[in-house]
C-alpha atoms as a PDB file:
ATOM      1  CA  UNK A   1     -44.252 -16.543  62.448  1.00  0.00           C
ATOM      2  CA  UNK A   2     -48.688 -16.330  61.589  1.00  0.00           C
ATOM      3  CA  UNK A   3     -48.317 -12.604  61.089  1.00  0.00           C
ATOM      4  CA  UNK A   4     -45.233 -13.163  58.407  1.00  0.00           C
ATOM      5  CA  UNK A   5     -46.933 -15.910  56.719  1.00  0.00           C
ATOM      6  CA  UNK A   6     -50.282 -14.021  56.801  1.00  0.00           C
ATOM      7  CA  UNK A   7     -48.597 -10.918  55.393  1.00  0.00           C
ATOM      8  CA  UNK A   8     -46.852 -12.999  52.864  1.00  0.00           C
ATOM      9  CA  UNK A   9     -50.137 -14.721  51.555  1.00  0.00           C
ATOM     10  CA  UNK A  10     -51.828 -11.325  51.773  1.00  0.00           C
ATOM     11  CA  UNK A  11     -49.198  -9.577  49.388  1.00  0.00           C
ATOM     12  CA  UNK A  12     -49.504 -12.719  47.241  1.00  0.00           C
ATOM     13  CA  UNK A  13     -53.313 -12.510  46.635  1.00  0.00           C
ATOM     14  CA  UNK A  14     -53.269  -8.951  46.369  1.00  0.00           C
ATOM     15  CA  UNK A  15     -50.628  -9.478  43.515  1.00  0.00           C
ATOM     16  CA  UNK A  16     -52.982 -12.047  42.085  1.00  0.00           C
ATOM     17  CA  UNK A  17     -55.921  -9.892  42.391  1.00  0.00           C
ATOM     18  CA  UNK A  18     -53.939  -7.273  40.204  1.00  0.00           C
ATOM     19  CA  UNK A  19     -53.038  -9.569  37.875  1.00  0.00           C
ATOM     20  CA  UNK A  20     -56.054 -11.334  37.222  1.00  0.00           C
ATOM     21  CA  UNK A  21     -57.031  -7.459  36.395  1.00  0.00           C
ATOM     22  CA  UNK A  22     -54.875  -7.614  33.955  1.00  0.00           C
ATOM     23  CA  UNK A  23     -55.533 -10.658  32.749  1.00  0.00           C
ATOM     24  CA  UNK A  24     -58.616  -9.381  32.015  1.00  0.00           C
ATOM     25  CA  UNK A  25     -58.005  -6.370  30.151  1.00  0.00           C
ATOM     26  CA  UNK A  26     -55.430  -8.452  28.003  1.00  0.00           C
ATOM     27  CA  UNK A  27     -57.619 -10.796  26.671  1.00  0.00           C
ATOM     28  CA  UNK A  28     -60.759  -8.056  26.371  1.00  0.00           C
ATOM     29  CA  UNK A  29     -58.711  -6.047  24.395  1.00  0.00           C
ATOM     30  CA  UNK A  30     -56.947  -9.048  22.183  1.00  0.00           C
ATOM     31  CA  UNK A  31     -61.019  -9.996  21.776  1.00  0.00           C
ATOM     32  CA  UNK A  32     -61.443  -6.429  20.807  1.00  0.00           C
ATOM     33  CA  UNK A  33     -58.421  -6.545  18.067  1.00  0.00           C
ATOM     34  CA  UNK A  34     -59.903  -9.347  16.647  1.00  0.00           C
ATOM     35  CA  UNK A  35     -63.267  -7.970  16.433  1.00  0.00           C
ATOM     36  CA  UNK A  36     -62.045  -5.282  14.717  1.00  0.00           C
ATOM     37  CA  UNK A  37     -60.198  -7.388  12.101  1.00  0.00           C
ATOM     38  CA  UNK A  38     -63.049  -9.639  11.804  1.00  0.00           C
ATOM     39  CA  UNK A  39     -65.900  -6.360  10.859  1.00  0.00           C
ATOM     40  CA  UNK A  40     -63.169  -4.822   8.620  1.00  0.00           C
ATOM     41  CA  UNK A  41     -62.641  -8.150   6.451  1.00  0.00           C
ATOM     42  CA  UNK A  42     -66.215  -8.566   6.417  1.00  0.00           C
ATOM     43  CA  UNK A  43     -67.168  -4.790   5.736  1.00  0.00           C
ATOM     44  CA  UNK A  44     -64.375  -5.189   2.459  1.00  0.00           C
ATOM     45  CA  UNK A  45     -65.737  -8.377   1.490  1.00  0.00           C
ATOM     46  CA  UNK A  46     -69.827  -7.244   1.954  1.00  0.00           C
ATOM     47  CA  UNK A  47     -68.406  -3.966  -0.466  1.00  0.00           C
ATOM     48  CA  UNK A  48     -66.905  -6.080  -3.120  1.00  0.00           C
ATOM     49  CA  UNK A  49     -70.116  -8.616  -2.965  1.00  0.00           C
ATOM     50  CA  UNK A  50     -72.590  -5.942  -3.469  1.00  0.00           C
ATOM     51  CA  UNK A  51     -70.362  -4.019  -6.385  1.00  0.00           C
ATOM     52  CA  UNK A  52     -70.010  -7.818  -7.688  1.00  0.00           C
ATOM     53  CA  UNK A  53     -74.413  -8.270  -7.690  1.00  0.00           C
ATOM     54  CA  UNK A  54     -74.258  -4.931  -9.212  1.00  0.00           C
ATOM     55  CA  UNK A  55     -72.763  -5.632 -12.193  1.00  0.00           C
ATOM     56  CA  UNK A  56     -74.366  -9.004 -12.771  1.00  0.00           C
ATOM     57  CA  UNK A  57     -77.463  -6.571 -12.127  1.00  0.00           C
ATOM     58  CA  UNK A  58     -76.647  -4.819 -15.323  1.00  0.00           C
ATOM     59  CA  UNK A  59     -75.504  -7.371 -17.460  1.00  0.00           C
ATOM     60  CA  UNK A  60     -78.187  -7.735 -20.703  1.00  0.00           C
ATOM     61  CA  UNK A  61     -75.486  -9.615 -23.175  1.00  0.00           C
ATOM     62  CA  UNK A  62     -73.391 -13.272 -23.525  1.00  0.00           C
ATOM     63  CA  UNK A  63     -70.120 -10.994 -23.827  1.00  0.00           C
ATOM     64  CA  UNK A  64     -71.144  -8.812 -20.520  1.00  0.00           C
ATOM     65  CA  UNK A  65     -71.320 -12.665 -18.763  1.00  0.00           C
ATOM     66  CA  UNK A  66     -68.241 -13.294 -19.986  1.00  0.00           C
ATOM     67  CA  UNK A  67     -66.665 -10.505 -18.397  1.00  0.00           C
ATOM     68  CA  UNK A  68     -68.549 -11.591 -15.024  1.00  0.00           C
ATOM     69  CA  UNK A  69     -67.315 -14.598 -14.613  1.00  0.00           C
ATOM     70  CA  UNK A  70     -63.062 -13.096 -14.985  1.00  0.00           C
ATOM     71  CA  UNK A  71     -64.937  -9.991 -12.140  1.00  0.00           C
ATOM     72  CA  UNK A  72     -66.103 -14.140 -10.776  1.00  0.00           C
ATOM     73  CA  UNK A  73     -63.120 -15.444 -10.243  1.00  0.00           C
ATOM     74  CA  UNK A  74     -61.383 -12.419  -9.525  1.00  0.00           C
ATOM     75  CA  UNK A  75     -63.670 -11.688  -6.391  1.00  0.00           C
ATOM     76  CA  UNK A  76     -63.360 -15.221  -5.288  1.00  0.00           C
ATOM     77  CA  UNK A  77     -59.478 -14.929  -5.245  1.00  0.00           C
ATOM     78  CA  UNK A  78     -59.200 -11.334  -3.716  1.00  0.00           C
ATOM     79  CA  UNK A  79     -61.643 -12.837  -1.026  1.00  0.00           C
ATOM     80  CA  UNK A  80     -59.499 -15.672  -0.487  1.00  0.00           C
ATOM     81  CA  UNK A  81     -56.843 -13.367   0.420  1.00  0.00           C
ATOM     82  CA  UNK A  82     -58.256 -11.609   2.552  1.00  0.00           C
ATOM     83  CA  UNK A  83     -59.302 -14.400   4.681  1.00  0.00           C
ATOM     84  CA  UNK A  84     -55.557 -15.677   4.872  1.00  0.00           C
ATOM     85  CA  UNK A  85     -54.814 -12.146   5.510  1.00  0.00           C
ATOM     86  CA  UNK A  86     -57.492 -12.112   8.104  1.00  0.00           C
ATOM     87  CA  UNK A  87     -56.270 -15.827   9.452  1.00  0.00           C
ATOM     88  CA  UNK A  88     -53.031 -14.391  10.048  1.00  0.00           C
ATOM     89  CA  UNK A  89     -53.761 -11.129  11.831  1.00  0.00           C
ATOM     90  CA  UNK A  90     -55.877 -13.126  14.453  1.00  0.00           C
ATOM     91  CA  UNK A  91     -53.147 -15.765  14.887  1.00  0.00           C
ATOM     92  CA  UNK A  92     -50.705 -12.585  15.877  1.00  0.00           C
ATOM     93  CA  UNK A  93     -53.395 -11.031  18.049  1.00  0.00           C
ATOM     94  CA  UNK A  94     -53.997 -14.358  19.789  1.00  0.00           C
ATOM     95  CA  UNK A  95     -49.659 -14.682  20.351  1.00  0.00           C
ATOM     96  CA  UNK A  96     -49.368 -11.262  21.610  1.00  0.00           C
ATOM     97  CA  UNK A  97     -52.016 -11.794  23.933  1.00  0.00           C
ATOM     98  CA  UNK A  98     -50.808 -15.547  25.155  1.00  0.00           C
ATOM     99  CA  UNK A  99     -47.228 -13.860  25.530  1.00  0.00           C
ATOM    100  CA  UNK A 100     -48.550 -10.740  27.663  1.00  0.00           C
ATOM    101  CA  UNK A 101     -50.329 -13.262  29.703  1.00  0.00           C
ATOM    102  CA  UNK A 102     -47.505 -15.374  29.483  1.00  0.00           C
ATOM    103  CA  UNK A 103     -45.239 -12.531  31.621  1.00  0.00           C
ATOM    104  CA  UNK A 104     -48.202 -11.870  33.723  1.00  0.00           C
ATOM    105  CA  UNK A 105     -47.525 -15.838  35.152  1.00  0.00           C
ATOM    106  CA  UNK A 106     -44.138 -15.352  36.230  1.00  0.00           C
ATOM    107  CA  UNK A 107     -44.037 -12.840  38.956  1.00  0.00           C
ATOM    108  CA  UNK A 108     -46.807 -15.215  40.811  1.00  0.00           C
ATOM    109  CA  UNK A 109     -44.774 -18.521  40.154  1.00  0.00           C
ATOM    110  CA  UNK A 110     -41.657 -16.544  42.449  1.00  0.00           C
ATOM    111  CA  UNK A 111     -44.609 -15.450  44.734  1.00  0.00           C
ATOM    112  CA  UNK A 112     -45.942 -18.770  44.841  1.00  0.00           C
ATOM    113  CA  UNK A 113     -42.938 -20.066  45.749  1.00  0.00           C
ATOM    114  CA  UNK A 114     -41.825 -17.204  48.213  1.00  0.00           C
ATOM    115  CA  UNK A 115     -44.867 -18.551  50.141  1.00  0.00           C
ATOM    116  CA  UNK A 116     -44.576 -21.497  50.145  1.00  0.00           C
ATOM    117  CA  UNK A 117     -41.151 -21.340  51.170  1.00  0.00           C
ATOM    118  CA  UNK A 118     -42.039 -19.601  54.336  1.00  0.00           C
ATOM    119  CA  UNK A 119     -44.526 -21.897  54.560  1.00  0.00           C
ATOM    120  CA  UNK A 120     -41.996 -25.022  55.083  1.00  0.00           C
ATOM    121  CA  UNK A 121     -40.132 -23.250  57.430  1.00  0.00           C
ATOM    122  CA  UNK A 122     -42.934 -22.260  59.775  1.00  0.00           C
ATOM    123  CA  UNK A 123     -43.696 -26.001  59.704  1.00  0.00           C
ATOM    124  CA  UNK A 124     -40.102 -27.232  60.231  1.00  0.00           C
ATOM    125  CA  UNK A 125     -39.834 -24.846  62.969  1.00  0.00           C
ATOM    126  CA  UNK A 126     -43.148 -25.908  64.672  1.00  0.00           C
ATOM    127  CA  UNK A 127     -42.353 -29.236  64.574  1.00  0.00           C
ATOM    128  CA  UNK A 128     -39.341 -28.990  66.608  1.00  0.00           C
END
């Protein structure tokens, strides 16, 4: 009755070894996904800053700050955007990486229970 339990709880920490592996590599690469939506909104936004200081660079007239503050407002709303754009590509990253670790759970949960199943009946049958 030891060696089945102790093979039982062996295959179950094995199986929770492996999936804390994956674990792992879920979440480094839903951090990495994010990253990488998080520099490309900034690189966008740094690019439309700096051609936005460029033109109020060369601006020598009332009329030219006219026009800057319509390229203003303009920048401000494409910006805007882009962060609700951003906002919702990191809220999809972060679900698809709760739901893969999500599926990782369930195999341990029948595991878990598989053991300590066994478990009951090596004490039910020792106690007798």
């Amino acid at each position: 009755m030891t060696q089945q339990i102790d093979t039982q709880v062996f295959a179950y920490a094995r199986q929770f070894a492996d999936n804390a592996f994956k674990a792992q590599a879920l979440v480094l690469k839903g951090l990495e996904q994010a990253a990488g939506l998080q520099l490309g909104a900034l690189e966008q936004q740094s690019r439309s800053a700096a051609e936005f200081l460029l033109a109020a660079g060369e601006m020598r007239d009332a009329d030219g700050l006219s026009g800057l503050w319509d390229k203003g407002v303009a920048l401000g709303r494409a910006q805007a955007e882009q962060a609700v754009v951003l906002t919702q590509g990191l809220v999809a990253v972060g679900r698809q990486t709760a739901e893969s670790l999500g599926s990782l759970v369930q195999p341990l949960q029948a595991a878990n229970d598989a053991v300590a199943a066994t478990v009951a009946n090596g004490r039910k049958a020792a106690a007798k």
